[in-house]
N, C-alpha and C. Protein backbone atom coordinates (compact mmCIF):
# COMPACT_ATOMS: atom_id res chain seq x y z
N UNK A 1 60.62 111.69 93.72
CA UNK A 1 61.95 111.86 94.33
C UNK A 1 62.37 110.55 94.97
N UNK A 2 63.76 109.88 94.30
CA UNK A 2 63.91 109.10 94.87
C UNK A 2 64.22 109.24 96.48
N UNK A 3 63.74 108.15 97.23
CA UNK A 3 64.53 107.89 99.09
C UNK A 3 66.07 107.17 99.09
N UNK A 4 67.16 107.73 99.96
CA UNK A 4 67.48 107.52 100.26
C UNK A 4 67.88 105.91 101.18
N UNK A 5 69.06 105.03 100.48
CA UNK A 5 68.80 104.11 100.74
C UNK A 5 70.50 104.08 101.80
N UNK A 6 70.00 103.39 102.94
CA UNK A 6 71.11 103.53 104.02
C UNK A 6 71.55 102.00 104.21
N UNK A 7 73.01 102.10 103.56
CA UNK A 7 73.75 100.78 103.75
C UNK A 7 73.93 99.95 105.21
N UNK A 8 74.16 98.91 104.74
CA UNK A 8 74.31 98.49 106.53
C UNK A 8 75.96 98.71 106.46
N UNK A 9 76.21 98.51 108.06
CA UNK A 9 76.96 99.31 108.41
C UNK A 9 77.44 100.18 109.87
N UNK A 10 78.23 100.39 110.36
CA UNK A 10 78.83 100.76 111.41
C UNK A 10 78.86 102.22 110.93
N UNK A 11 78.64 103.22 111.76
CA UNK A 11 79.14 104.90 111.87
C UNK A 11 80.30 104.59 112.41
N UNK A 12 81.55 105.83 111.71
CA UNK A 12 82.98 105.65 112.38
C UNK A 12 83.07 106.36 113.96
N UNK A 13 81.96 106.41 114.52
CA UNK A 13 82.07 106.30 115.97
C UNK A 13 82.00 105.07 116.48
N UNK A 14 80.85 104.30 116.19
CA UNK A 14 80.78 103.03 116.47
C UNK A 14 81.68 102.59 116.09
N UNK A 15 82.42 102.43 115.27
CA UNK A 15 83.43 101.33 114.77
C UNK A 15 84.75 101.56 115.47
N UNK A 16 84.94 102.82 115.94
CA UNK A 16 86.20 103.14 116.71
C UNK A 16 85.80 102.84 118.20
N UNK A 17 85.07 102.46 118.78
CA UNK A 17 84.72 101.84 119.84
C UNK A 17 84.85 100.32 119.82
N UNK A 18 84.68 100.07 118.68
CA UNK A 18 84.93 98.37 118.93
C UNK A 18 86.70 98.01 118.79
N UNK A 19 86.65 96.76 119.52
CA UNK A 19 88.43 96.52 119.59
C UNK A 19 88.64 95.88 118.71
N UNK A 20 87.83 95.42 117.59
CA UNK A 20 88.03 94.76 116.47
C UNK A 20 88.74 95.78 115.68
N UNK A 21 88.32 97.08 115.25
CA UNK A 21 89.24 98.27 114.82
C UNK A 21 90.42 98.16 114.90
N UNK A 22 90.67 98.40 116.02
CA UNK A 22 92.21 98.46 116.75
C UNK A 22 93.27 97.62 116.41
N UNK A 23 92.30 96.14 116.87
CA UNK A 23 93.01 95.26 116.63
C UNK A 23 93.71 94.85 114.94
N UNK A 24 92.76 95.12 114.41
CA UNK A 24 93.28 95.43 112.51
C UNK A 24 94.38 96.65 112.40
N UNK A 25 94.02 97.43 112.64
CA UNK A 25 94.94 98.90 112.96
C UNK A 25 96.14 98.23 113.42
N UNK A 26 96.42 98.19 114.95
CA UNK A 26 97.82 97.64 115.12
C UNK A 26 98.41 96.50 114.56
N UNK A 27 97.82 95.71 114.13
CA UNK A 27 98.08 94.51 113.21
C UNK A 27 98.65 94.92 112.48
N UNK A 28 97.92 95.69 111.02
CA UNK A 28 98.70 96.26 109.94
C UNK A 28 100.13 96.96 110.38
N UNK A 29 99.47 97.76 111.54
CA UNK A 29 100.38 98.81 111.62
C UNK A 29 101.85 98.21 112.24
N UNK A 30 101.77 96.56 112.44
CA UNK A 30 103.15 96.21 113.29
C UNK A 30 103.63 95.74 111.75
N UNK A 31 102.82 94.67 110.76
CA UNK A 31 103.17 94.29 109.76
C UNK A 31 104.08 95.27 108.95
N UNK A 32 103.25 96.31 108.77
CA UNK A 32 103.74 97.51 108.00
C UNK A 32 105.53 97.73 108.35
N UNK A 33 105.36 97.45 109.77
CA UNK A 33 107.20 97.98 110.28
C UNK A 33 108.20 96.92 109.95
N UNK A 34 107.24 96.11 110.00
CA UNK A 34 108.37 94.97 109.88
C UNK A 34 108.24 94.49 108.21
N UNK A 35 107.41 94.64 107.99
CA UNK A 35 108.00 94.30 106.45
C UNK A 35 108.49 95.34 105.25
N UNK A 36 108.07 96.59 105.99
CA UNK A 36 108.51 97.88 105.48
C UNK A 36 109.94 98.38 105.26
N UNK A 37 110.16 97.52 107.19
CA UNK A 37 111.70 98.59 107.28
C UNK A 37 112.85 97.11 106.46
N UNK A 38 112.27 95.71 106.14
CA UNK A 38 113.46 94.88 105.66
C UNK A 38 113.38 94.91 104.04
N UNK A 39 112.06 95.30 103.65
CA UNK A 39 112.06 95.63 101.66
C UNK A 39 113.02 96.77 101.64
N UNK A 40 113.02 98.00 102.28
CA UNK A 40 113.18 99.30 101.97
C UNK A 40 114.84 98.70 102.10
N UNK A 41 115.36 98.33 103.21
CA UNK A 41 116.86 97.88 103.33
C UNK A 41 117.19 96.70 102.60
N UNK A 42 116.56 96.14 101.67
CA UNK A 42 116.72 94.63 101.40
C UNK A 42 118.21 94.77 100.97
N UNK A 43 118.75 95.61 99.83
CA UNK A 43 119.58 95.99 99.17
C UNK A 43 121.16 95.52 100.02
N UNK A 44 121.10 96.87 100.97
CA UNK A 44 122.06 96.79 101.85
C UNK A 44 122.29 95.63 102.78
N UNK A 45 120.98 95.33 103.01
CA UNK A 45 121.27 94.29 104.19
C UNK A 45 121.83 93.15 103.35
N UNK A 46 121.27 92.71 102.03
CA UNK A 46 121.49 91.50 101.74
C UNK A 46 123.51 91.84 101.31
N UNK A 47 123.97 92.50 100.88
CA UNK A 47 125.17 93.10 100.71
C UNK A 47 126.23 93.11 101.70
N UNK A 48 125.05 93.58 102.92
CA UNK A 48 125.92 93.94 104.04
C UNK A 48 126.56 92.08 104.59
N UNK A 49 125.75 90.94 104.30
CA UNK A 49 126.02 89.88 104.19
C UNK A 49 126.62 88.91 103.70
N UNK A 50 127.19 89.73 102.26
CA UNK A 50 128.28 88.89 101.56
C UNK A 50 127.41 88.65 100.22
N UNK A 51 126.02 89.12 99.61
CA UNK A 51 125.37 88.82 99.05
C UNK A 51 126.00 90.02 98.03
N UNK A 52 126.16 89.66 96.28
CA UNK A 52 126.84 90.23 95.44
C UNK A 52 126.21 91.51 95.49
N UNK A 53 126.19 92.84 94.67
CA UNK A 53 124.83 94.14 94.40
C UNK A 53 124.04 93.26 93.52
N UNK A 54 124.93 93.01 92.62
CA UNK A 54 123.49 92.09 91.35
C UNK A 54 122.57 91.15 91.56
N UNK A 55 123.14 90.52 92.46
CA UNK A 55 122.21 89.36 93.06
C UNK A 55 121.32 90.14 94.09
N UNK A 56 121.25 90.92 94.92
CA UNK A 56 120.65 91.68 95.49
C UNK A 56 119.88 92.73 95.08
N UNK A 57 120.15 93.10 94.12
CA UNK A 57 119.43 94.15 93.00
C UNK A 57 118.47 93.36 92.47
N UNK A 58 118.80 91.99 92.11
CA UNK A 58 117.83 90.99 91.07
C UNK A 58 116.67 90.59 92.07
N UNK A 59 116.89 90.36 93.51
CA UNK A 59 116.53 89.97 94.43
C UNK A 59 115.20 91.32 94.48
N UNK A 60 115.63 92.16 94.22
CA UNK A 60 114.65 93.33 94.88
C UNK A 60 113.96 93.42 93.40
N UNK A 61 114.28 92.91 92.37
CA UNK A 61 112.90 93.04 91.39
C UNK A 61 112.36 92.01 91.36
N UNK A 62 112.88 91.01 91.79
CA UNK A 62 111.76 89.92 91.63
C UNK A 62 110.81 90.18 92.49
N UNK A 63 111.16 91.03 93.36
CA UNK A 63 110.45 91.04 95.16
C UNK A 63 108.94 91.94 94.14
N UNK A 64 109.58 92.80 93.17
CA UNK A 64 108.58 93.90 92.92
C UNK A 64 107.20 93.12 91.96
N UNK A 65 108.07 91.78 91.41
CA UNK A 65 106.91 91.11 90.21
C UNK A 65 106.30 90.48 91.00
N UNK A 66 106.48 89.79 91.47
CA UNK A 66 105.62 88.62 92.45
C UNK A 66 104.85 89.12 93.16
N UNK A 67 104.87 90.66 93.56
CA UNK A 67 103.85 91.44 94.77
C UNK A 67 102.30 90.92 93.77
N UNK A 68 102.53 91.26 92.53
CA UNK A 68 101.27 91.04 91.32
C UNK A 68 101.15 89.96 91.70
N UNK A 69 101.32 88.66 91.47
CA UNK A 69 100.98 87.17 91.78
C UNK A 69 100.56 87.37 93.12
N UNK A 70 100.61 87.93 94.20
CA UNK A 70 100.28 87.99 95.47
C UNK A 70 98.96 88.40 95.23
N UNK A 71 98.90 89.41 94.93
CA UNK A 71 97.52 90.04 94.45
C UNK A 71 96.29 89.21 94.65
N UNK A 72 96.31 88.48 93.14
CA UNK A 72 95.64 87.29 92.54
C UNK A 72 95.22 86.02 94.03
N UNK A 73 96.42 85.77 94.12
CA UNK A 73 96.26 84.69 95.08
C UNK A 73 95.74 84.93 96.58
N UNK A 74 96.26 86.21 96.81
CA UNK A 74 95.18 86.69 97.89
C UNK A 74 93.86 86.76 97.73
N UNK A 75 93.62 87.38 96.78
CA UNK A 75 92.37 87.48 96.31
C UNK A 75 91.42 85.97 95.89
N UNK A 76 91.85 85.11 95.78
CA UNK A 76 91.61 83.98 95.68
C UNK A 76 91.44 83.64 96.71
N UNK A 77 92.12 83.18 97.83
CA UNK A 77 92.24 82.83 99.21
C UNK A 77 91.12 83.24 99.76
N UNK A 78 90.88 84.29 99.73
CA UNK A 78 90.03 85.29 100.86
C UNK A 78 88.55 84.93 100.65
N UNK A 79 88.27 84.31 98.54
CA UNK A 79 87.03 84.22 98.71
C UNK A 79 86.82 82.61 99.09
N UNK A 80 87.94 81.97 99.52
CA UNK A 80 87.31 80.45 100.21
C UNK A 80 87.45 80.16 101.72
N UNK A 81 88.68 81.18 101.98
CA UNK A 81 89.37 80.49 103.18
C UNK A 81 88.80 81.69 103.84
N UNK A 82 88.87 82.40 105.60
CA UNK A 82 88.81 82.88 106.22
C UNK A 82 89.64 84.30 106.19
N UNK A 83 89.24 85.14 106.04
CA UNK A 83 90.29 86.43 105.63
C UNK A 83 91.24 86.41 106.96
N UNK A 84 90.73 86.26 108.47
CA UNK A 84 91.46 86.57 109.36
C UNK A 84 92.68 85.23 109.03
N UNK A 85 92.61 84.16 108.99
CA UNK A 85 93.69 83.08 108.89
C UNK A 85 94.83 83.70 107.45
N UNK A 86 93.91 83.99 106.38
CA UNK A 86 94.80 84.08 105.25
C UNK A 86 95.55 85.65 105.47
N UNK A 87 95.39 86.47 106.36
CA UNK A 87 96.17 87.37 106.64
C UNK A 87 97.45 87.12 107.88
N UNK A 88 97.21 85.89 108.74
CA UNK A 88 97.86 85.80 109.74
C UNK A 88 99.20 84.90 108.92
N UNK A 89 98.48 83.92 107.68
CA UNK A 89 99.42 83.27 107.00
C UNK A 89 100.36 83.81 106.37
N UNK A 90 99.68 84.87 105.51
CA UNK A 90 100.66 85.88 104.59
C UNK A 90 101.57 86.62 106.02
N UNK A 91 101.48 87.32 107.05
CA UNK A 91 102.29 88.23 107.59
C UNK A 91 103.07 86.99 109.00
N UNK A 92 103.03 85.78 108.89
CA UNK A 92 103.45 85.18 109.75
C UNK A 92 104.94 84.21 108.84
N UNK A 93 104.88 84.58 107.96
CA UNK A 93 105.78 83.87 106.98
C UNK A 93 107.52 85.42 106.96
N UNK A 94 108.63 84.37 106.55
CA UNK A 94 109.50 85.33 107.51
C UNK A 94 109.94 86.38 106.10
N UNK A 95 110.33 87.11 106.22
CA UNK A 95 110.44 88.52 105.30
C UNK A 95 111.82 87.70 104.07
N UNK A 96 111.77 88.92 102.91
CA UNK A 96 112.19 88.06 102.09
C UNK A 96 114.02 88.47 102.54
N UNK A 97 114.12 89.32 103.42
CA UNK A 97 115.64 89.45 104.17
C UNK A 97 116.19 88.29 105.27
N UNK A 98 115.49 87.59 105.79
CA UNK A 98 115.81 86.84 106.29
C UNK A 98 116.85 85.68 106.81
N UNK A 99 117.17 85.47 105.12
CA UNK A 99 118.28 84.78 104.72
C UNK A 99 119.72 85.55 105.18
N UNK A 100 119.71 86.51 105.58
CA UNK A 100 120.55 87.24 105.93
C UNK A 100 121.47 86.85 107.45
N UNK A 101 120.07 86.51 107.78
CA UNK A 101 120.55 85.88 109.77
C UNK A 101 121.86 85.22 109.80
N UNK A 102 121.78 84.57 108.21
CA UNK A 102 122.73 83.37 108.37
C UNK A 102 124.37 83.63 107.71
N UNK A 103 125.42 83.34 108.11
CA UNK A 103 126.52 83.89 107.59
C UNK A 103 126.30 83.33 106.14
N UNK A 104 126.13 82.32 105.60
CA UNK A 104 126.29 81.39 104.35
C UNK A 104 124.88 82.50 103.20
N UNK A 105 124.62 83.78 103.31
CA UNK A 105 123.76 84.73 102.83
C UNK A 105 123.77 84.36 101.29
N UNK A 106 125.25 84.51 101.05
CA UNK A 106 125.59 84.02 99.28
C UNK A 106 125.01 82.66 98.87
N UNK A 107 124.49 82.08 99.80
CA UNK A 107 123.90 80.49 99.46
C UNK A 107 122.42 80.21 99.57
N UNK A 108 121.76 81.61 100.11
CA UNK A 108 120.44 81.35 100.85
C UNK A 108 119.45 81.60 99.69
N UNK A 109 119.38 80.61 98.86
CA UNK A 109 118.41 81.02 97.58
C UNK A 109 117.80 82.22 97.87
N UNK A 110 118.13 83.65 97.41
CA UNK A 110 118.22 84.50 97.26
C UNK A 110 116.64 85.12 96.56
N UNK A 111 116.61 84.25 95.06
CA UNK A 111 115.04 83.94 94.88
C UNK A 111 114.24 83.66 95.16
N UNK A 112 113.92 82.99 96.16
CA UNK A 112 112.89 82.27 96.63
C UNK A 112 112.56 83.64 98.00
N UNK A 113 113.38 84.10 98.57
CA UNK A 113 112.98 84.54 99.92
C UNK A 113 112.96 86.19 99.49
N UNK A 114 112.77 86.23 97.86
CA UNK A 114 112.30 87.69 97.46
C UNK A 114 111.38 87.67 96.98
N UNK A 115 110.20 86.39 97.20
CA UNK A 115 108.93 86.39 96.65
C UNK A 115 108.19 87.48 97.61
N UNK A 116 107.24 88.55 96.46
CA UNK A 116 106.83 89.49 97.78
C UNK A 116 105.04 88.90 97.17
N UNK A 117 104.76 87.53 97.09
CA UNK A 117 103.73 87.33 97.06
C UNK A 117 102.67 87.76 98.39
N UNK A 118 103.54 87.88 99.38
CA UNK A 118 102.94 88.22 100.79
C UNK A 118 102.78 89.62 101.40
N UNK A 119 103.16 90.13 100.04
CA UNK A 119 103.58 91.69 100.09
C UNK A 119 102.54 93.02 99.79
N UNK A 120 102.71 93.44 100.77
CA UNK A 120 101.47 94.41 100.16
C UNK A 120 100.03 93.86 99.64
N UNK A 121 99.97 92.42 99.68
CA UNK A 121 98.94 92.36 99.64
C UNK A 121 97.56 92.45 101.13
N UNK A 122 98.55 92.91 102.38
CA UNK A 122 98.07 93.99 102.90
C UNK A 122 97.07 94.91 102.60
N UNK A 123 97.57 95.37 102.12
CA UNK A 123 96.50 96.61 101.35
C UNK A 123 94.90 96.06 101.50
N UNK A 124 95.38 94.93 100.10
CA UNK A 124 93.78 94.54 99.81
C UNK A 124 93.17 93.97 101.00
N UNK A 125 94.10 93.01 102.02
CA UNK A 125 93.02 92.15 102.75
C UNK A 125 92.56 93.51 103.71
N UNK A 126 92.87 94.67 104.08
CA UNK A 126 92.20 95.69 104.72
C UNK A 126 90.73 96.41 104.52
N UNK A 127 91.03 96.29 103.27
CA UNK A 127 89.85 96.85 102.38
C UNK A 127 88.82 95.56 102.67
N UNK A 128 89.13 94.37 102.62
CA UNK A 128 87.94 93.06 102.96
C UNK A 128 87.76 92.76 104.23
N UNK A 129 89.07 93.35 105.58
CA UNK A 129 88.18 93.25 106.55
C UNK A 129 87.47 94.09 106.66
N UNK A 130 87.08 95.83 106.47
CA UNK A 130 86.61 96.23 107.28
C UNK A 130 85.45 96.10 106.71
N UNK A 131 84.83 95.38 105.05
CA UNK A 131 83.50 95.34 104.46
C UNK A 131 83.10 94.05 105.10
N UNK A 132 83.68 93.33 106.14
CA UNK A 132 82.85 91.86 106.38
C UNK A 132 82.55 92.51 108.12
N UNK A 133 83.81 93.19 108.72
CA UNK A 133 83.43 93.60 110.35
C UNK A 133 82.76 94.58 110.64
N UNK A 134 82.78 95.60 109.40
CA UNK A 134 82.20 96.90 110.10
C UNK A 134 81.02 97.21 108.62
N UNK A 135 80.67 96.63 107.38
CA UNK A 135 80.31 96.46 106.52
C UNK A 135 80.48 97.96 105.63
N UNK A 136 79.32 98.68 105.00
CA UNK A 136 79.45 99.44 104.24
C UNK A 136 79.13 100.91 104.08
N UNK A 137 78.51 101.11 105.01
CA UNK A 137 78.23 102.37 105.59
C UNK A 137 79.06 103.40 105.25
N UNK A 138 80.11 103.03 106.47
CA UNK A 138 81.37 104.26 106.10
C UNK A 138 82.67 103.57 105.73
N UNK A 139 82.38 102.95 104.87
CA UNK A 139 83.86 101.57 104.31
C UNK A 139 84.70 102.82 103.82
N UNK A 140 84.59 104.22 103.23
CA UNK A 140 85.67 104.60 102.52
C UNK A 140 86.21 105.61 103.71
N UNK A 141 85.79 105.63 104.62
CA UNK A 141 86.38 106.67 106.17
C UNK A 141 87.65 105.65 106.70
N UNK A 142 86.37 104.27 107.07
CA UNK A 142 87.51 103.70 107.98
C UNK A 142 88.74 102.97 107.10
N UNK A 143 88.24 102.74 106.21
CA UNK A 143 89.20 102.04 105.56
C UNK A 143 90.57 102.91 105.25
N UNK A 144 90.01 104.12 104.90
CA UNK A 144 91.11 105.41 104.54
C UNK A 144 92.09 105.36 106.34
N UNK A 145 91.24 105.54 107.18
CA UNK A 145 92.00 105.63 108.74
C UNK A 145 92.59 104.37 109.07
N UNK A 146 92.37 103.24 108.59
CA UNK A 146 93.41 102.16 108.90
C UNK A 146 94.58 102.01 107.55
N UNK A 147 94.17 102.29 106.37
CA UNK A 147 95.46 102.20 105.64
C UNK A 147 96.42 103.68 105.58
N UNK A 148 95.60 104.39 106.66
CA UNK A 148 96.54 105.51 106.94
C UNK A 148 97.72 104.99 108.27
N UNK A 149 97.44 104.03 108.89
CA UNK A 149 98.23 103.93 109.75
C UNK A 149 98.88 102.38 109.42
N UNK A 150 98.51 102.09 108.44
CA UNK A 150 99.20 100.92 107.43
C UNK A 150 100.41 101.90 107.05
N UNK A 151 99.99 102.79 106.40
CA UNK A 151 101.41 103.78 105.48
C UNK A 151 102.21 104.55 106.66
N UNK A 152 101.72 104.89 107.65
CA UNK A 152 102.55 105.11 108.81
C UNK A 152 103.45 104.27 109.09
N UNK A 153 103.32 103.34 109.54
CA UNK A 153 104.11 101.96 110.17
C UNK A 153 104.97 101.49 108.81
N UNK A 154 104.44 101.90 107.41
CA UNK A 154 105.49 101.53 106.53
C UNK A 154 106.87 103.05 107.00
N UNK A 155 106.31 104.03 107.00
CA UNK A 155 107.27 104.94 107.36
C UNK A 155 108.06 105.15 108.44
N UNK A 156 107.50 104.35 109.42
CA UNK A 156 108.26 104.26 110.68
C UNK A 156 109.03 103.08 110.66
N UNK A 157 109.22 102.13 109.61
CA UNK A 157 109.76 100.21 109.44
C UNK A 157 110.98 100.88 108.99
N UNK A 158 110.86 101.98 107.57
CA UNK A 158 111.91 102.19 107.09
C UNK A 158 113.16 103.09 107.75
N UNK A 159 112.96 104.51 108.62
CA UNK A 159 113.36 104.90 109.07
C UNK A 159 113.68 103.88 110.72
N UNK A 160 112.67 103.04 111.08
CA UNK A 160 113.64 102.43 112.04
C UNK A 160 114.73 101.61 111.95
N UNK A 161 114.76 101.03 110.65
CA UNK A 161 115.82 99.96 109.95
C UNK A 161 116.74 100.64 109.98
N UNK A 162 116.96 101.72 109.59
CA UNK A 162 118.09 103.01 109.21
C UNK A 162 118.92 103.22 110.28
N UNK A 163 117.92 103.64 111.55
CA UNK A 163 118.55 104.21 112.93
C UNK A 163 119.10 103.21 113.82
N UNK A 164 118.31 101.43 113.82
CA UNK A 164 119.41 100.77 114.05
C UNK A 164 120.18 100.20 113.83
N UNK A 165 120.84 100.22 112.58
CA UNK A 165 121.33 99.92 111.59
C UNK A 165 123.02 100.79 112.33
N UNK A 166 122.83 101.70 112.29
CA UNK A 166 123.35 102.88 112.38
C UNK A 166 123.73 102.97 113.80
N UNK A 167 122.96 102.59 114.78
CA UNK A 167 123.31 102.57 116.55
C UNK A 167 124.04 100.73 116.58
N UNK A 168 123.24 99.92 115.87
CA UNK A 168 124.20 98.31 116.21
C UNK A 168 124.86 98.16 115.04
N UNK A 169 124.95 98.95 113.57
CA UNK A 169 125.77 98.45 112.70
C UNK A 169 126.06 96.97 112.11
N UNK A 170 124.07 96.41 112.99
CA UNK A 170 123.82 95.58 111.91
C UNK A 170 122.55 95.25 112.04
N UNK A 171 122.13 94.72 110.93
CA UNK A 171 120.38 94.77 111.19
C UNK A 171 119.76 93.78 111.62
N UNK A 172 120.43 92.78 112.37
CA UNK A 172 120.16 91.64 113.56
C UNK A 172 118.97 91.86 114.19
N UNK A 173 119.47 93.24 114.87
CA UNK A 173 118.62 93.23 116.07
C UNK A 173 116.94 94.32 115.29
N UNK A 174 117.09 94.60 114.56
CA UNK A 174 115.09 94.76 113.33
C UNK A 174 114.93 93.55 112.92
N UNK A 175 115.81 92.70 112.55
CA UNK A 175 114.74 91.81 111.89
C UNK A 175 114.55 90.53 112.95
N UNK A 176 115.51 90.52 114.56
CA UNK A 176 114.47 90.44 115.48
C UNK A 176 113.62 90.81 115.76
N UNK A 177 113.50 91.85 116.02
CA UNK A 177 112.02 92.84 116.35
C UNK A 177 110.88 93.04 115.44
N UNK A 178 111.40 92.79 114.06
CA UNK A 178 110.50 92.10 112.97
C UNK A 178 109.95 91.33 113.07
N UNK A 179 110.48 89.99 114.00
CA UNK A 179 110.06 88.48 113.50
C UNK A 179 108.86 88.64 114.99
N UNK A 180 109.14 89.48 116.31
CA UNK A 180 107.96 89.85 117.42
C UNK A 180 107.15 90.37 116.90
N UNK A 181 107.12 91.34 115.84
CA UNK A 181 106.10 92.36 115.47
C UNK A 181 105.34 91.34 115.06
N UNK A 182 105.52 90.80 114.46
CA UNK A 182 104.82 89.80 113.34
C UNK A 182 103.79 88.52 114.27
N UNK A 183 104.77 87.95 115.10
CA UNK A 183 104.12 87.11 115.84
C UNK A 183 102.96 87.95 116.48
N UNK A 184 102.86 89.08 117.11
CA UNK A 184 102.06 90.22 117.46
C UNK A 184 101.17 90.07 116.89
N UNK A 185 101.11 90.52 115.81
CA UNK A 185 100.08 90.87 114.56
C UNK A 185 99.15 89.67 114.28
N UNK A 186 100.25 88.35 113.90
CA UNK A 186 99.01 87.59 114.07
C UNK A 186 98.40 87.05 114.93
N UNK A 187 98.57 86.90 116.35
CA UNK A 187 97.70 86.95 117.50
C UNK A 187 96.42 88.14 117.22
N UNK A 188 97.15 88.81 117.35
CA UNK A 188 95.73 90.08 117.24
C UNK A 188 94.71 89.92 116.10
N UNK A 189 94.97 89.25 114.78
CA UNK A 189 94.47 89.12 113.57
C UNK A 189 93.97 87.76 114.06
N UNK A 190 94.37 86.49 114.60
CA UNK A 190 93.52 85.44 114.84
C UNK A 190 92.24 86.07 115.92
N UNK A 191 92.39 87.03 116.27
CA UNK A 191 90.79 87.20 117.83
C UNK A 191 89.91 87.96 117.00
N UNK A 192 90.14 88.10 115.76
CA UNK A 192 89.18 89.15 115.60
C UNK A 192 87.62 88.56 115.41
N UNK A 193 86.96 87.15 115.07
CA UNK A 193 85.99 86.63 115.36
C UNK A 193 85.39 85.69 114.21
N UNK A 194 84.24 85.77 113.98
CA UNK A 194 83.32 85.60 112.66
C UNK A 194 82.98 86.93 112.01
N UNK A 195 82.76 86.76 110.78
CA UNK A 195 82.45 88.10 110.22
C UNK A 195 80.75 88.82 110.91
N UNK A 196 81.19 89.94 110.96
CA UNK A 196 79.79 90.79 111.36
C UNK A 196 78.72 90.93 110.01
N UNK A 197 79.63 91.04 109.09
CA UNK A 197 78.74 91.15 107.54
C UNK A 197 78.92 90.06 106.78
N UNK A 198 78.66 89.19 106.66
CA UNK A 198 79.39 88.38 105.89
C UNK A 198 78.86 88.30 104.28
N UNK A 199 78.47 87.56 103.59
CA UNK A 199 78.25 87.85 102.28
C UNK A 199 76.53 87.55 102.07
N UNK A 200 75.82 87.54 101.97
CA UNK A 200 74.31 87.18 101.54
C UNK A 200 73.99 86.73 99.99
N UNK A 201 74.11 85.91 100.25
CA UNK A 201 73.54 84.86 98.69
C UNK A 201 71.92 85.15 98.45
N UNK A 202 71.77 85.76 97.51
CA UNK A 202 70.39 86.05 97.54
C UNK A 202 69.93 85.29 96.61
N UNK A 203 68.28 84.48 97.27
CA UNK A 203 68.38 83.23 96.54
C UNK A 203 67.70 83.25 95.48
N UNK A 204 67.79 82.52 93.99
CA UNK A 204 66.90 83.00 92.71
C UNK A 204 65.55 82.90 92.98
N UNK A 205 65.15 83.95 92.36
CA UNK A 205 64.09 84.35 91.97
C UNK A 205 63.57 83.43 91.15
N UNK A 206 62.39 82.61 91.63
CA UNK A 206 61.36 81.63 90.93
C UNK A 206 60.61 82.10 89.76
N UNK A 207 60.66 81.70 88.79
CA UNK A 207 60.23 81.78 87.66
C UNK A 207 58.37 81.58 87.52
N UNK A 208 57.74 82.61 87.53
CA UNK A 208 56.50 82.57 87.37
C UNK A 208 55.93 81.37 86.39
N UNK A 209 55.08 81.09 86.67
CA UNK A 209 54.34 80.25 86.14
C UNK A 209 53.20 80.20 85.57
N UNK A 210 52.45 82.05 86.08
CA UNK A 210 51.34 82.28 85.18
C UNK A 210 52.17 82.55 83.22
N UNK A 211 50.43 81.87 82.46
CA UNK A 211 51.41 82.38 81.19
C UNK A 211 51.11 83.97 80.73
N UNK A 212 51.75 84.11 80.02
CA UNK A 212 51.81 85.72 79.50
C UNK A 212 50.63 86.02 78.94
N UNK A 213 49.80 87.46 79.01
CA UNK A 213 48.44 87.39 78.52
C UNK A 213 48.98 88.24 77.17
């Protein structure tokens, strides 16, 4: 009978005691609002600016191809550079609505600031912090409880865009509160430390030297 082999690893008691948790949790969870509630409105807002539907329509599929190139390049990043920096980089960069702030909207290369290379690739860097901070134990609990409050904060970005949209009748004052969330997030995402797990290179196996009988 085989034994039982016990991953390393944090129990999701332990791990909800540490503020490293949290601090990923509200991170995502500010990212999520703020980049949630200006994709979901990109449409209108960019419109509501003087920006054509077509050009704004074109704007929101490019936003959808490039999330794929984000992918890749996150994924790249993460295995050289520091996951906490390459997440503070991706969510510290300004949303692809932005261009909007400015009256001249019809001029604000339109393409360029619908790259959603920075987009959702969220997701993945979640899934790589919690296998380097809290390792593998219970990676599919916690990970499920922080990209549950990842998809929260996407649901609360979109419906808050809506409501003040609707109370100031213009979306000034979210994608201020966007551009705080964000600064937020990556403060909290720079403290989180050195990795607790980090990767183990296991070193080759030396080649015997007796000969074969």
């Amino acid at each position: 009978m085989r034994g039982t082999v016990t991953l390393p690893g944090l129990t999701p008691r332990e791990a909800l005691t540490q503020a490293r948790f949290w601090r990923i949790g509200i991170a995502f969870f500010l990212v999520a609002v703020a980049l949630a509630g200006t994709v979901g409105h990109v449409v209108p807002l960019l419109t509501d600016r003087g920006v054509t539907p077509e050009a704004a329509a074109a704007a929101f599929g490019a936003f959808g191809l490039s999330t794929m190139t984000g992918r890749f390049v996150g994924g790249f990043l993460v295995d050289r550079i520091f996951a906490p920096y390459v997440a503070a980089g991706f969510s510290s960069r300004r949303s692809p609505a932005s261009c909007s702030w400015r009256r001249g909207a019809g001029r604000c290369r339109v393409w360029r600031r619908a790259d959603g290379a920075r987009h959702w690739h969220e997701i993945d860097l979640i899934a790589f912090l919690v296998s380097r901070y809290f390792g593998q134990r219970s990676f599919g609990q916690l990970y499920g409880w922080l990209f549950m409050m990842f998809l929260f904060g996407a649901t609360v970005g979109r419906f808050l865009g809506g409501v003040v949209y609707d109370l100031a009748h213009s979306y000034t004052p979210f994608l201020i509160g966007s551009a705080i969330e964000l600064v937020v997030a990556v403060a909290l995402l720079s403290r989180l430390g050195p990795y607790a797990y980090p990767v183990e290179r296991e070193p080759p196996v030396a080649l015997s030297e007796t000969p074969a009988k």
